[in-house]
PDB file of N, CA and C in Angstrom:
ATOM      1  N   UNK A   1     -47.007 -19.322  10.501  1.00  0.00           N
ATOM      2  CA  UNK A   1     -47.563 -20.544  11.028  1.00  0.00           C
ATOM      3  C   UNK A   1     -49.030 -20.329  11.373  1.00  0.00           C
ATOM      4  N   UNK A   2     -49.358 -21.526  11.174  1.00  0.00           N
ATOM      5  CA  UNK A   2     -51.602 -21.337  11.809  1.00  0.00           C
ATOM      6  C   UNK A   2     -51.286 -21.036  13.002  1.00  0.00           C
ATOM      7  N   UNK A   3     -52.255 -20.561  13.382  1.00  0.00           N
ATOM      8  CA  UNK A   3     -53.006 -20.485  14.984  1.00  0.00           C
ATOM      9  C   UNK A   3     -53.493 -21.472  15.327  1.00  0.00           C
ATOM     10  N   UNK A   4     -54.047 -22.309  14.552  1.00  0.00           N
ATOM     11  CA  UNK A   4     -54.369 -23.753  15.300  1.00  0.00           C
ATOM     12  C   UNK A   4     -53.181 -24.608  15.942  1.00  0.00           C
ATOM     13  N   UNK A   5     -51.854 -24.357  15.380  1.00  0.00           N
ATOM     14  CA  UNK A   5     -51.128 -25.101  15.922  1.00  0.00           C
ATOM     15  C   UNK A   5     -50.046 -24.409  16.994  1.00  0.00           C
ATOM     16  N   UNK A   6     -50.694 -23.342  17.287  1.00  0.00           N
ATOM     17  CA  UNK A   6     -49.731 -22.481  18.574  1.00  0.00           C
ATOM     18  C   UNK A   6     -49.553 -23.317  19.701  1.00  0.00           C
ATOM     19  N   UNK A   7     -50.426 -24.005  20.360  1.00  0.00           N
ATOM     20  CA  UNK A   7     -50.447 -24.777  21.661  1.00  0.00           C
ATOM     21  C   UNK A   7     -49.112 -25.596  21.047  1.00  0.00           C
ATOM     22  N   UNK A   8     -49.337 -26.754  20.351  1.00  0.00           N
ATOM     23  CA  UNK A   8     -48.595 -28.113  19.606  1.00  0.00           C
ATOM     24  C   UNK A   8     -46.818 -26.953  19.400  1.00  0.00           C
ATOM     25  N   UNK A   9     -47.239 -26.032  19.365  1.00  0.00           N
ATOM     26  CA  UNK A   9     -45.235 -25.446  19.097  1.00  0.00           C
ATOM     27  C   UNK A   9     -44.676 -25.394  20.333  1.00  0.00           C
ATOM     28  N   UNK A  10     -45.581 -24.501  20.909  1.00  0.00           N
ATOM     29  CA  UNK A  10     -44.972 -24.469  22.219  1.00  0.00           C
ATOM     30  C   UNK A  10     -44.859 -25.813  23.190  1.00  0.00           C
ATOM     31  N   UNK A  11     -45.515 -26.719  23.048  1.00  0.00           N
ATOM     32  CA  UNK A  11     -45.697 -27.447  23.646  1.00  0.00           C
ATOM     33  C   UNK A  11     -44.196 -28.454  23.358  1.00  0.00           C
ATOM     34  N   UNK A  12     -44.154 -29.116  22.115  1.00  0.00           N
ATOM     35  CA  UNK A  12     -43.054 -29.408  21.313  1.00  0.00           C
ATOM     36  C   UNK A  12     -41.994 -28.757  22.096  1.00  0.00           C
ATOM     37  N   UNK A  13     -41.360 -27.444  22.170  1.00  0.00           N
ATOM     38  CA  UNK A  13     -40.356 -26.941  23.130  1.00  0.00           C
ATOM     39  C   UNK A  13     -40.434 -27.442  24.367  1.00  0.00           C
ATOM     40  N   UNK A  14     -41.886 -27.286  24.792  1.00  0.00           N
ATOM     41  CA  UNK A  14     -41.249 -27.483  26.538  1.00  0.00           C
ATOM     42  C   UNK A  14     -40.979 -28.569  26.852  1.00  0.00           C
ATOM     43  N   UNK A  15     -42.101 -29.964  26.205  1.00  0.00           N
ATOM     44  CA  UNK A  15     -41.595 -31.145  26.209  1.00  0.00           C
ATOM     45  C   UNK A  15     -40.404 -31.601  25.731  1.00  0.00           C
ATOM     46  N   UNK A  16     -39.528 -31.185  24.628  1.00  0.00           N
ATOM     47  CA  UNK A  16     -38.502 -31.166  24.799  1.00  0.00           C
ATOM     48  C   UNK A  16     -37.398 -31.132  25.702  1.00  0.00           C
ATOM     49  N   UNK A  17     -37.862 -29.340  26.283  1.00  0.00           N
ATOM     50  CA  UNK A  17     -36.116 -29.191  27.352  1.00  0.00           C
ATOM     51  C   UNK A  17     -37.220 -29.601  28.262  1.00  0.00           C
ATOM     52  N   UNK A  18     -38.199 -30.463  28.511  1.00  0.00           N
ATOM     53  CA  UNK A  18     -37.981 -31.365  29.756  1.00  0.00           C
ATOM     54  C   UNK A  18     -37.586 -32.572  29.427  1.00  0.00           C
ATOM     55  N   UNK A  19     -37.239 -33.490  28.829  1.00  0.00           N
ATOM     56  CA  UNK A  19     -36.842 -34.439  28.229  1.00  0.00           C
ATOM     57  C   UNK A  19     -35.412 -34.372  28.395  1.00  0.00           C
ATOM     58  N   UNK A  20     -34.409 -33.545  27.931  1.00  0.00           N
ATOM     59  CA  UNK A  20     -33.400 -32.867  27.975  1.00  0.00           C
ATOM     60  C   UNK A  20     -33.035 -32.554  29.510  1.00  0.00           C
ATOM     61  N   UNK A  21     -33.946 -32.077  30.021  1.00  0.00           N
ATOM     62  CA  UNK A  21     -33.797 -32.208  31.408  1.00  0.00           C
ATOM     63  C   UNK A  21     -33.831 -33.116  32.532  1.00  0.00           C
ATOM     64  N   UNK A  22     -34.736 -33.946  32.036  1.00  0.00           N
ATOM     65  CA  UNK A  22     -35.148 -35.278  33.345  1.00  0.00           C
ATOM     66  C   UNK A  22     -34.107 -35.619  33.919  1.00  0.00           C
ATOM     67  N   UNK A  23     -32.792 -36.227  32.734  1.00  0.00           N
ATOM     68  CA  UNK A  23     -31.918 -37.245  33.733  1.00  0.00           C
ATOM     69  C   UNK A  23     -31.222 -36.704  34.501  1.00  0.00           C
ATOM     70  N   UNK A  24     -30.511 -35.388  34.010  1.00  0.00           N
ATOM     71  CA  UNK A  24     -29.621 -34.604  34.742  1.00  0.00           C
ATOM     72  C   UNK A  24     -29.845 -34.229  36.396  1.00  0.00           C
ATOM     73  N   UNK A  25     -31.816 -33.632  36.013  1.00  0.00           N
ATOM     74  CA  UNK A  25     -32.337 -33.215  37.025  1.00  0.00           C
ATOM     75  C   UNK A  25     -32.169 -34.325  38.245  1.00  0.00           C
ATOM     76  N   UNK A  26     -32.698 -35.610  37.621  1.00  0.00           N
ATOM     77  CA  UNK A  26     -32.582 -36.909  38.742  1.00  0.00           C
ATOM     78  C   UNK A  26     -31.264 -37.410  38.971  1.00  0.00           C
ATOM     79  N   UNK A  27     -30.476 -37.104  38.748  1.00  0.00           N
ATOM     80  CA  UNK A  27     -29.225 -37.535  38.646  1.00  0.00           C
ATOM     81  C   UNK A  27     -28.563 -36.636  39.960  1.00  0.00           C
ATOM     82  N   UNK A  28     -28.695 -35.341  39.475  1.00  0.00           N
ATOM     83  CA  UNK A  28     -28.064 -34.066  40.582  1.00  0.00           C
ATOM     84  C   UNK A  28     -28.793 -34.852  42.138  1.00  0.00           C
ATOM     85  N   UNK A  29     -30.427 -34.730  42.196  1.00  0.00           N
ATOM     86  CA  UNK A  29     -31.439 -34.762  42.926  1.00  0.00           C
ATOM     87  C   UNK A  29     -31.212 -35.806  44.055  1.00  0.00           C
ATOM     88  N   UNK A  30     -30.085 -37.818  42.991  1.00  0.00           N
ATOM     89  CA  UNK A  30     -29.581 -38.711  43.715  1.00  0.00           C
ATOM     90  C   UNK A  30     -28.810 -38.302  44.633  1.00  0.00           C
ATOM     91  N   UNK A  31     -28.125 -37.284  44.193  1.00  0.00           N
ATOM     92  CA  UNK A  31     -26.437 -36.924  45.255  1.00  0.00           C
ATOM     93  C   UNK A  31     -26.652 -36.027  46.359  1.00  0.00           C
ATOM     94  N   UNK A  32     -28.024 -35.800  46.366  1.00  0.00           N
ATOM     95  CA  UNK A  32     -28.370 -35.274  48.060  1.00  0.00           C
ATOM     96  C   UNK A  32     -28.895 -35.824  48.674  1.00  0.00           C
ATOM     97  N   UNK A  33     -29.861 -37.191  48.489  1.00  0.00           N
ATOM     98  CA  UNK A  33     -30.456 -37.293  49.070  1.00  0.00           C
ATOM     99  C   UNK A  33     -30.157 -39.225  49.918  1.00  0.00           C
ATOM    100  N   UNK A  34     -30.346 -39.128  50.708  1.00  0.00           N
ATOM    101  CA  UNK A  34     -29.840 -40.156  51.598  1.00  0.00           C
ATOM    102  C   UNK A  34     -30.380 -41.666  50.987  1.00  0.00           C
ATOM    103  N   UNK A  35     -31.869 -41.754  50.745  1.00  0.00           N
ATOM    104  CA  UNK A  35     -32.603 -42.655  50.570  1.00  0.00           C
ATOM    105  C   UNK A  35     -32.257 -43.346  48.799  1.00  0.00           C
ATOM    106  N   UNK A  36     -31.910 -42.252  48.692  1.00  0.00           N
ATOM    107  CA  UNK A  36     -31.878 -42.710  46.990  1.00  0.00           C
ATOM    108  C   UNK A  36     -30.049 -42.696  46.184  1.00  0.00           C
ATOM    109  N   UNK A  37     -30.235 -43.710  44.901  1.00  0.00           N
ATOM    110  CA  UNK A  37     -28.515 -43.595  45.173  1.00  0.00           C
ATOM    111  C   UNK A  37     -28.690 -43.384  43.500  1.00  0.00           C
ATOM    112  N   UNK A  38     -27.593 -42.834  43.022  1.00  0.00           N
ATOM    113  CA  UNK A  38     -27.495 -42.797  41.417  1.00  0.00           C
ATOM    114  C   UNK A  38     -28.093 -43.938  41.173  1.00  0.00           C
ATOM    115  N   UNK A  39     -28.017 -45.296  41.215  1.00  0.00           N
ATOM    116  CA  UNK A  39     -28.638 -46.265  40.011  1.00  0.00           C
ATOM    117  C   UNK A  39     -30.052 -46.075  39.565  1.00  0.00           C
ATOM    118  N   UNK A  40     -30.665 -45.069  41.047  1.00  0.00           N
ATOM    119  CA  UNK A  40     -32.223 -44.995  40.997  1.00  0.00           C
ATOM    120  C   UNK A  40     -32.687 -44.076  39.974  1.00  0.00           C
ATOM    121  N   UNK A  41     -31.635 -43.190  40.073  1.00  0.00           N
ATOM    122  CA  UNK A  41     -31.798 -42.242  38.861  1.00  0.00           C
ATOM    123  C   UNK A  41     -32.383 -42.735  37.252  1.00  0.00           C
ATOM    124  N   UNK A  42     -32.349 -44.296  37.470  1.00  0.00           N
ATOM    125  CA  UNK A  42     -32.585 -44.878  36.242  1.00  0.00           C
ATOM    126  C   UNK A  42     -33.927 -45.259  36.172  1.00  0.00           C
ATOM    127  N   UNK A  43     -34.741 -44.496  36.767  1.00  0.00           N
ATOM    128  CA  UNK A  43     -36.399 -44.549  37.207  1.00  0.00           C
ATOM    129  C   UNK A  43     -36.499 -43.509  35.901  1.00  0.00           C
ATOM    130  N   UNK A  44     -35.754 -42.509  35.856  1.00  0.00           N
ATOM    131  CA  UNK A  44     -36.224 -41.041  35.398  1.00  0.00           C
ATOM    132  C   UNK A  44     -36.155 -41.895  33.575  1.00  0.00           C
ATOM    133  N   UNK A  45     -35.611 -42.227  33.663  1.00  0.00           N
ATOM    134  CA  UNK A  45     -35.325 -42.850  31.856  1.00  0.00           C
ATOM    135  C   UNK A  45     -36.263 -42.861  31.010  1.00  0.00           C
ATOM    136  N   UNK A  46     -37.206 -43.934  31.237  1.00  0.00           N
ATOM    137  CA  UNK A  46     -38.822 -43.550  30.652  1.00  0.00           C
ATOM    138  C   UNK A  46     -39.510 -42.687  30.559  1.00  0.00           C
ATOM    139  N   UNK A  47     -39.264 -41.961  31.611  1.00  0.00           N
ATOM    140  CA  UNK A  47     -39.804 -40.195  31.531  1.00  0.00           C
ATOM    141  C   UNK A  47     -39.338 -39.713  30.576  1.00  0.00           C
ATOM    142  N   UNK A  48     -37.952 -39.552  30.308  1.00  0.00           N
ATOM    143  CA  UNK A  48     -37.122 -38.446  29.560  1.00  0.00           C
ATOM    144  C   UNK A  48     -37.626 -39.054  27.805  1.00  0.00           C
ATOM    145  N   UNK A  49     -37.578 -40.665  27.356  1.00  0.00           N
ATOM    146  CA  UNK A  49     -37.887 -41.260  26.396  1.00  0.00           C
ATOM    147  C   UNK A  49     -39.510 -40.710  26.072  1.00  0.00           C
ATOM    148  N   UNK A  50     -40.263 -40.662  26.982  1.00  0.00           N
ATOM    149  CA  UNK A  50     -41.929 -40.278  26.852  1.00  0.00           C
ATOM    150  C   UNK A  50     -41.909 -38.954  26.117  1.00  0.00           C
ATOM    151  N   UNK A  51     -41.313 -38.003  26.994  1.00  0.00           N
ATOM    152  CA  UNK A  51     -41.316 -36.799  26.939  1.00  0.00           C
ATOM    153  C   UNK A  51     -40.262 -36.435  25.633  1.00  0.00           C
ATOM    154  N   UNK A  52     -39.578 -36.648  25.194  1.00  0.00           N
ATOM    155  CA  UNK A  52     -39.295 -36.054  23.910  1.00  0.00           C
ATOM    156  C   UNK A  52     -39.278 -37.462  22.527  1.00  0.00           C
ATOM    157  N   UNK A  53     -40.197 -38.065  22.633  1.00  0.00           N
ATOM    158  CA  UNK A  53     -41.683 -38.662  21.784  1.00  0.00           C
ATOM    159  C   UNK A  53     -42.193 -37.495  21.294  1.00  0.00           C
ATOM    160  N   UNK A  54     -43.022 -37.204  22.648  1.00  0.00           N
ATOM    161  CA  UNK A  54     -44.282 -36.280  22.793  1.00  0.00           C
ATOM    162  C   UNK A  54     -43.605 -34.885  22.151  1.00  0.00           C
ATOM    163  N   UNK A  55     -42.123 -34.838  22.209  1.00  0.00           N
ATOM    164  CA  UNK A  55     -41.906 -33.840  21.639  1.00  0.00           C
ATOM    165  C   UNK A  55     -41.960 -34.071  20.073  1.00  0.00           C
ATOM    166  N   UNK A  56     -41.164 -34.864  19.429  1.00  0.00           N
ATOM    167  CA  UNK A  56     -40.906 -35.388  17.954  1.00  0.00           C
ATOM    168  C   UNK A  56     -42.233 -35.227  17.201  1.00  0.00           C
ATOM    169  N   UNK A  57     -43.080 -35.820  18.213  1.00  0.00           N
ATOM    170  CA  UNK A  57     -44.374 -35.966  17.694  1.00  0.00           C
ATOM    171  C   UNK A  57     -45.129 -34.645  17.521  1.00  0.00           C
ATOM    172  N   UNK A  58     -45.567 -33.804  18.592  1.00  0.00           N
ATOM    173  CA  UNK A  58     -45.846 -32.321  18.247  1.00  0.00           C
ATOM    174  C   UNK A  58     -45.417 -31.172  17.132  1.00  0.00           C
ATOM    175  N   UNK A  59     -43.918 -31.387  16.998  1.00  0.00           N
ATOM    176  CA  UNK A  59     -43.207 -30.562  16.270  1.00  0.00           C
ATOM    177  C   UNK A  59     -43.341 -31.555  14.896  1.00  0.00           C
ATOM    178  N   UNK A  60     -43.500 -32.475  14.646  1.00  0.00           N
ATOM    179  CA  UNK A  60     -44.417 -33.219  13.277  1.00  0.00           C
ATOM    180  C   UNK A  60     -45.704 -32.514  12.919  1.00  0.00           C
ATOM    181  N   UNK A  61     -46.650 -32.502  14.211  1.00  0.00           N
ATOM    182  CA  UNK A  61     -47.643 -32.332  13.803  1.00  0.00           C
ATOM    183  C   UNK A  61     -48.111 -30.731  13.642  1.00  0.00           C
ATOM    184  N   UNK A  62     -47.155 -29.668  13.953  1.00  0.00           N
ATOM    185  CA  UNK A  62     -47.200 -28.768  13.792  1.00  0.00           C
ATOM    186  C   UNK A  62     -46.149 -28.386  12.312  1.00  0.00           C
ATOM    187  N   UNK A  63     -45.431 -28.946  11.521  1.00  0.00           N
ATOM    188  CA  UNK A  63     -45.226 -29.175  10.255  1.00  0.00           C
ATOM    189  C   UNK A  63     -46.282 -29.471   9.402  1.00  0.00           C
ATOM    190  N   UNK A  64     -46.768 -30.496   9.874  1.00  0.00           N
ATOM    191  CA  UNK A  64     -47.462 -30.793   8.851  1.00  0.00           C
ATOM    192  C   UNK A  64     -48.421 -30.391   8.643  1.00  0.00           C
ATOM    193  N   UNK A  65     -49.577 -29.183   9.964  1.00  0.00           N
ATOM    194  CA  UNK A  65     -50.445 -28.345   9.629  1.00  0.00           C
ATOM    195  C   UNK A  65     -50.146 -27.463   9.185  1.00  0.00           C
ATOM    196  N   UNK A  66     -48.568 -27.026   9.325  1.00  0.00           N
ATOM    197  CA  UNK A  66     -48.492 -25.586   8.336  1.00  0.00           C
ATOM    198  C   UNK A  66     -48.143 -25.683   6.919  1.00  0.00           C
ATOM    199  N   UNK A  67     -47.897 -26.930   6.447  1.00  0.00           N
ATOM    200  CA  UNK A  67     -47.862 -27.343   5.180  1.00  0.00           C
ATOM    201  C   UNK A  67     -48.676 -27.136   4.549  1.00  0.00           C
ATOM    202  N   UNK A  68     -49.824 -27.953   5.465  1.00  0.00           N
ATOM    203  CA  UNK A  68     -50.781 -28.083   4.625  1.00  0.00           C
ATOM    204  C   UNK A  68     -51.863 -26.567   4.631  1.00  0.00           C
ATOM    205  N   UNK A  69     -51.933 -25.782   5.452  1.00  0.00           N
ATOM    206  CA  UNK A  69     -52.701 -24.425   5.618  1.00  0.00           C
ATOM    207  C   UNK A  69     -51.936 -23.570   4.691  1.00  0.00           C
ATOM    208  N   UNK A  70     -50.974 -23.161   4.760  1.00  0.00           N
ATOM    209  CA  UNK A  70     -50.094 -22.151   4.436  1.00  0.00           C
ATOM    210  C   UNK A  70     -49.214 -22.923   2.687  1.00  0.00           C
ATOM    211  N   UNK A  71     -49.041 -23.998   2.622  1.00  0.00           N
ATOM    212  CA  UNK A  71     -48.626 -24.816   1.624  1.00  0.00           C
ATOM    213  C   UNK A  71     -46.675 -24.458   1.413  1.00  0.00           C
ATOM    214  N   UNK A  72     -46.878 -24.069   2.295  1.00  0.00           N
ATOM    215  CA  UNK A  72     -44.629 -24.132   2.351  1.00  0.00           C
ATOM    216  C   UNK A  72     -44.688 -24.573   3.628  1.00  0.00           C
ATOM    217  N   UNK A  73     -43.466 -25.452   4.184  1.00  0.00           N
ATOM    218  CA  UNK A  73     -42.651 -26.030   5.537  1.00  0.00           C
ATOM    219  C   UNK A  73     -42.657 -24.842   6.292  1.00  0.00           C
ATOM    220  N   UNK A  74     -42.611 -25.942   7.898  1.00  0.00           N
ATOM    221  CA  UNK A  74     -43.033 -25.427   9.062  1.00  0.00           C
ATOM    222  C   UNK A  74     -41.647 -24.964   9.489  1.00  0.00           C
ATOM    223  N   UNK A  75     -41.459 -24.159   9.295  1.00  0.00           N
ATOM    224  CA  UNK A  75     -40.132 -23.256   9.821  1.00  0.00           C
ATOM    225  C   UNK A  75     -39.810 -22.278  10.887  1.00  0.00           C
ATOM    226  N   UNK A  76     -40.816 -22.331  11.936  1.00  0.00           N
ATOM    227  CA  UNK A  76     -40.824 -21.858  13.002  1.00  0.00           C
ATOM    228  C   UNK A  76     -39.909 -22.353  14.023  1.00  0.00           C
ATOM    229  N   UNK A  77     -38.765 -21.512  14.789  1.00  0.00           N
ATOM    230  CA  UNK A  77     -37.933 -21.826  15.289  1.00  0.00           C
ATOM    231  C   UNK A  77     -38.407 -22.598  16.847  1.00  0.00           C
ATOM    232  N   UNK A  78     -38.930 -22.206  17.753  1.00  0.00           N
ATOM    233  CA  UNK A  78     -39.886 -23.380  18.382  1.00  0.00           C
ATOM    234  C   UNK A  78     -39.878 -24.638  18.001  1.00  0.00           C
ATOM    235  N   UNK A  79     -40.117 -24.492  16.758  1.00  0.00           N
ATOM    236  CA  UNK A  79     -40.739 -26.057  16.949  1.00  0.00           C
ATOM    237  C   UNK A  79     -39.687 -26.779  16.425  1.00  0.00           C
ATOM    238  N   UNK A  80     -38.555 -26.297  15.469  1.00  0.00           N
ATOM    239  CA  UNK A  80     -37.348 -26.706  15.376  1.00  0.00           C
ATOM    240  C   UNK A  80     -36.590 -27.530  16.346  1.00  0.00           C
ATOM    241  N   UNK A  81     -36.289 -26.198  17.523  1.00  0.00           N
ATOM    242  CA  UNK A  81     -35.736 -26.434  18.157  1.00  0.00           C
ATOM    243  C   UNK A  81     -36.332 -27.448  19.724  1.00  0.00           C
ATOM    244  N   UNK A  82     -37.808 -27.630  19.424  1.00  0.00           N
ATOM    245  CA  UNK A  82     -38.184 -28.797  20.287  1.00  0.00           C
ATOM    246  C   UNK A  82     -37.904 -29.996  19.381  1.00  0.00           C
ATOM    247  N   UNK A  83     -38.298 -29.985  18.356  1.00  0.00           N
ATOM    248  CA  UNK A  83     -38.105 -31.123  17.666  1.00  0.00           C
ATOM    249  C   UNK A  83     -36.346 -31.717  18.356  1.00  0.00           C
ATOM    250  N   UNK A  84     -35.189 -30.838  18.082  1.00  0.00           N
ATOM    251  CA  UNK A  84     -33.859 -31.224  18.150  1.00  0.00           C
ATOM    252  C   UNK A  84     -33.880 -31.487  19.511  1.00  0.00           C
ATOM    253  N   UNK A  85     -34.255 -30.731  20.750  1.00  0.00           N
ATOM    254  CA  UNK A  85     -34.175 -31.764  21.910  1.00  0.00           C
ATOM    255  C   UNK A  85     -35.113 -32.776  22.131  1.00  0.00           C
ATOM    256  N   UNK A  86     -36.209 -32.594  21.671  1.00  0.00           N
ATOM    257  CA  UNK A  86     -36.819 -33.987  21.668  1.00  0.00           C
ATOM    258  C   UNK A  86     -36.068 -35.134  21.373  1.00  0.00           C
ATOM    259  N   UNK A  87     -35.383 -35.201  19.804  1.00  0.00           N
ATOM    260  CA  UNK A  87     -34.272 -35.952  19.723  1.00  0.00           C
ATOM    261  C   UNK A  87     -32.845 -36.066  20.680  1.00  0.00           C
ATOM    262  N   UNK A  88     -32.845 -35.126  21.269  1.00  0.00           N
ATOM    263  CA  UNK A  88     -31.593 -35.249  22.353  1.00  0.00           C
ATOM    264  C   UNK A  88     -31.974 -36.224  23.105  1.00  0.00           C
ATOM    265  N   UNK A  89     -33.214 -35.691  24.038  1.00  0.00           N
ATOM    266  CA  UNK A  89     -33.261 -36.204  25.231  1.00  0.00           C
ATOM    267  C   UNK A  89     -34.147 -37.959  24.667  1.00  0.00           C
ATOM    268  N   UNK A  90     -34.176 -38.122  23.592  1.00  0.00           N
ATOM    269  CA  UNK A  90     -34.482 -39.544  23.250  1.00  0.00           C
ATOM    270  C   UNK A  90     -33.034 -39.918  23.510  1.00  0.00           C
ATOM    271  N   UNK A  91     -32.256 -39.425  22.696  1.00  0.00           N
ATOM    272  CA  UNK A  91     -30.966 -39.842  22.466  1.00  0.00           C
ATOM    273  C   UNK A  91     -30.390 -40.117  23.665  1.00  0.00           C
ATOM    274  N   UNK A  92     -30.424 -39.331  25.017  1.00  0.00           N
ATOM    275  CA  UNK A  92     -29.898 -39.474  26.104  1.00  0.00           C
ATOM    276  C   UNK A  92     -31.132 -40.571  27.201  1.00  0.00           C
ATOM    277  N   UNK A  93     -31.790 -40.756  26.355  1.00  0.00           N
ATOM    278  CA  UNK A  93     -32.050 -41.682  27.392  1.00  0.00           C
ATOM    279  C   UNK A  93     -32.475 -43.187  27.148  1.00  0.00           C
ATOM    280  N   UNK A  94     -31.964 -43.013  25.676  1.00  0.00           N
ATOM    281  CA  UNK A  94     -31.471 -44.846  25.215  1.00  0.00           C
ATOM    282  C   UNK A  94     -29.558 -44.830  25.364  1.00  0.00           C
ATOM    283  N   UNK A  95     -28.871 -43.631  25.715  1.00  0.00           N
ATOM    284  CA  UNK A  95     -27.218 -44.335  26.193  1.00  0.00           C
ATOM    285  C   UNK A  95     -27.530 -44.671  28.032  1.00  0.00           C
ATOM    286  N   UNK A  96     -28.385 -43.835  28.584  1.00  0.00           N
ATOM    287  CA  UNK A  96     -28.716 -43.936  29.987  1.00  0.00           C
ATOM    288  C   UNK A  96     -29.198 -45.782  30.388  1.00  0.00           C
ATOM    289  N   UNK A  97     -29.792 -45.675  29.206  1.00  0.00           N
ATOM    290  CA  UNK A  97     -30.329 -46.931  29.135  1.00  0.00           C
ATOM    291  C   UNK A  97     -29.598 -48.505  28.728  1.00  0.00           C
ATOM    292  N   UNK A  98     -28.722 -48.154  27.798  1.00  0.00           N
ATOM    293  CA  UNK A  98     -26.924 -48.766  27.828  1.00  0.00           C
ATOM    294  C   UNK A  98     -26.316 -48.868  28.539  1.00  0.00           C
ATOM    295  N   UNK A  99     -26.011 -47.478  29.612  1.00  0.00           N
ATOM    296  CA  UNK A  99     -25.502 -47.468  31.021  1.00  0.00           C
ATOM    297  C   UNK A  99     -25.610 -48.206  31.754  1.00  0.00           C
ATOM    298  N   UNK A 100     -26.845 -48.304  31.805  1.00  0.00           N
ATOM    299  CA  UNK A 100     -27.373 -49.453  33.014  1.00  0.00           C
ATOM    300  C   UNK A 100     -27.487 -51.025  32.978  1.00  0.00           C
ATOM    301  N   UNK A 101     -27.763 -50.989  31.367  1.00  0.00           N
ATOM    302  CA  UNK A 101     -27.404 -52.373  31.405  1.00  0.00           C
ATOM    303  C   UNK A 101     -25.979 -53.161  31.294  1.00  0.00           C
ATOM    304  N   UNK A 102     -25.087 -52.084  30.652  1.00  0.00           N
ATOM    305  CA  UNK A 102     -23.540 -52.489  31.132  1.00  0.00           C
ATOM    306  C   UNK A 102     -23.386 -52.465  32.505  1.00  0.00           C
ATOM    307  N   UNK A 103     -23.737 -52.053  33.182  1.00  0.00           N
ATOM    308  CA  UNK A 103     -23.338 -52.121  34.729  1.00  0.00           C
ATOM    309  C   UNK A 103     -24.241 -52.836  34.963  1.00  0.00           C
ATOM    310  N   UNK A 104     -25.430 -53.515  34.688  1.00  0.00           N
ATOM    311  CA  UNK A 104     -25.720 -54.589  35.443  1.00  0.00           C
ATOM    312  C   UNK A 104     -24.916 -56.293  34.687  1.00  0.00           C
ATOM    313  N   UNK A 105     -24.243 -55.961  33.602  1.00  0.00           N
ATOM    314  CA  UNK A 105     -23.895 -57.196  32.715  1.00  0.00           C
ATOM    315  C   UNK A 105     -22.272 -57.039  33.580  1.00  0.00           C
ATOM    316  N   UNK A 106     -21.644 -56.055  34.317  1.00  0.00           N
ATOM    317  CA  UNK A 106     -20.464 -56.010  35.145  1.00  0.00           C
ATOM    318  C   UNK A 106     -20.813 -56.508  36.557  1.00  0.00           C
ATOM    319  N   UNK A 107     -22.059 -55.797  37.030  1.00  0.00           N
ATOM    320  CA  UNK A 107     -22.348 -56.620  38.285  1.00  0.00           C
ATOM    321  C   UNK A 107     -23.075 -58.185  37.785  1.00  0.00           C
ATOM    322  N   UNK A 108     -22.957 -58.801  37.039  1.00  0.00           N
ATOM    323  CA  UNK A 108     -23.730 -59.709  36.956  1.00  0.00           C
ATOM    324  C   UNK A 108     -22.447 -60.794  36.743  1.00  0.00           C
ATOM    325  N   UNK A 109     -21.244 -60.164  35.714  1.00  0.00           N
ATOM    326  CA  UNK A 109     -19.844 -61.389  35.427  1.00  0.00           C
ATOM    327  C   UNK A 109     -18.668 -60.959  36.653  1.00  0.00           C
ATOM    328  N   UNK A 110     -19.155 -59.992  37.884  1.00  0.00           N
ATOM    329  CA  UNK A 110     -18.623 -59.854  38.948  1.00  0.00           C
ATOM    330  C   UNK A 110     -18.673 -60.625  39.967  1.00  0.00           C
ATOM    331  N   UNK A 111     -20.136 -60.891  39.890  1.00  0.00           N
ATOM    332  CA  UNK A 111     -21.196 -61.782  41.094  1.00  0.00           C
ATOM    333  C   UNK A 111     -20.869 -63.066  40.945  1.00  0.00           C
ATOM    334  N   UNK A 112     -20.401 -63.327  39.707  1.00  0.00           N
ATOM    335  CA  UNK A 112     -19.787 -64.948  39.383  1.00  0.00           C
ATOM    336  C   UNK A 112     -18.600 -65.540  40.342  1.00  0.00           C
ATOM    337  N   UNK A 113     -17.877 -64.563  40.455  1.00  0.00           N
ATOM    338  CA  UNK A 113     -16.221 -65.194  40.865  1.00  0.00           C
ATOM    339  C   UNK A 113     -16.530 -65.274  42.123  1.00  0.00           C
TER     340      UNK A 113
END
């Protein structure tokens, strides 16, 4: 892989398993603390969606400079494996995002009767 794109690999990983990480983290973080209750946990959502973007997107753009420098695919395990939680933690935070709106479409045909 280039050296120009060392920052963009690593970076790709960490933004990843933080992405991968957000909801869980806010989720655990709800159940101690007095002021805040699981639904709030649904603050963290956009975070986790931002952050493994920023991952998808890095681990692209570190493909496609080693394509083009080196002229074979970016096969560095890093950036692989940010790329795949990047996609996780997208993934987990459009069902998070389902979650919430089924439970507000239950509190909403609840609030009726």
């Amino acid at each position: 892989m280039a050296r120009t794109g060392h920052g963009s690999t690593w970076g790709s990983f960490v933004s990843g398993l933080a992405s991968v990480a957000t909801l869980p983290v806010a989720i655990y973080l709800s159940r101690f603390s007095e002021r805040y209750e699981l639904l709030h946990a649904g603050f963290a959502i956009p975070l986790a969606a931002i952050l493994g973007l920023i991952s998808i997107v890095l681990a692209r753009r570190v493909r496609v400079r080693s394509v083009l420098a080196l002229g074979r695919g970016g096969g560095d395990r890093p950036v692989r494996i940010g790329r795949v939680l990047g996609i996780a933690g997208v993934c987990m935070a459009l069902a998070a995002l389902v979650a919430l709106g089924v439970y507000g479409l239950l509190e909403y045909v609840g609030s009726r009767d």
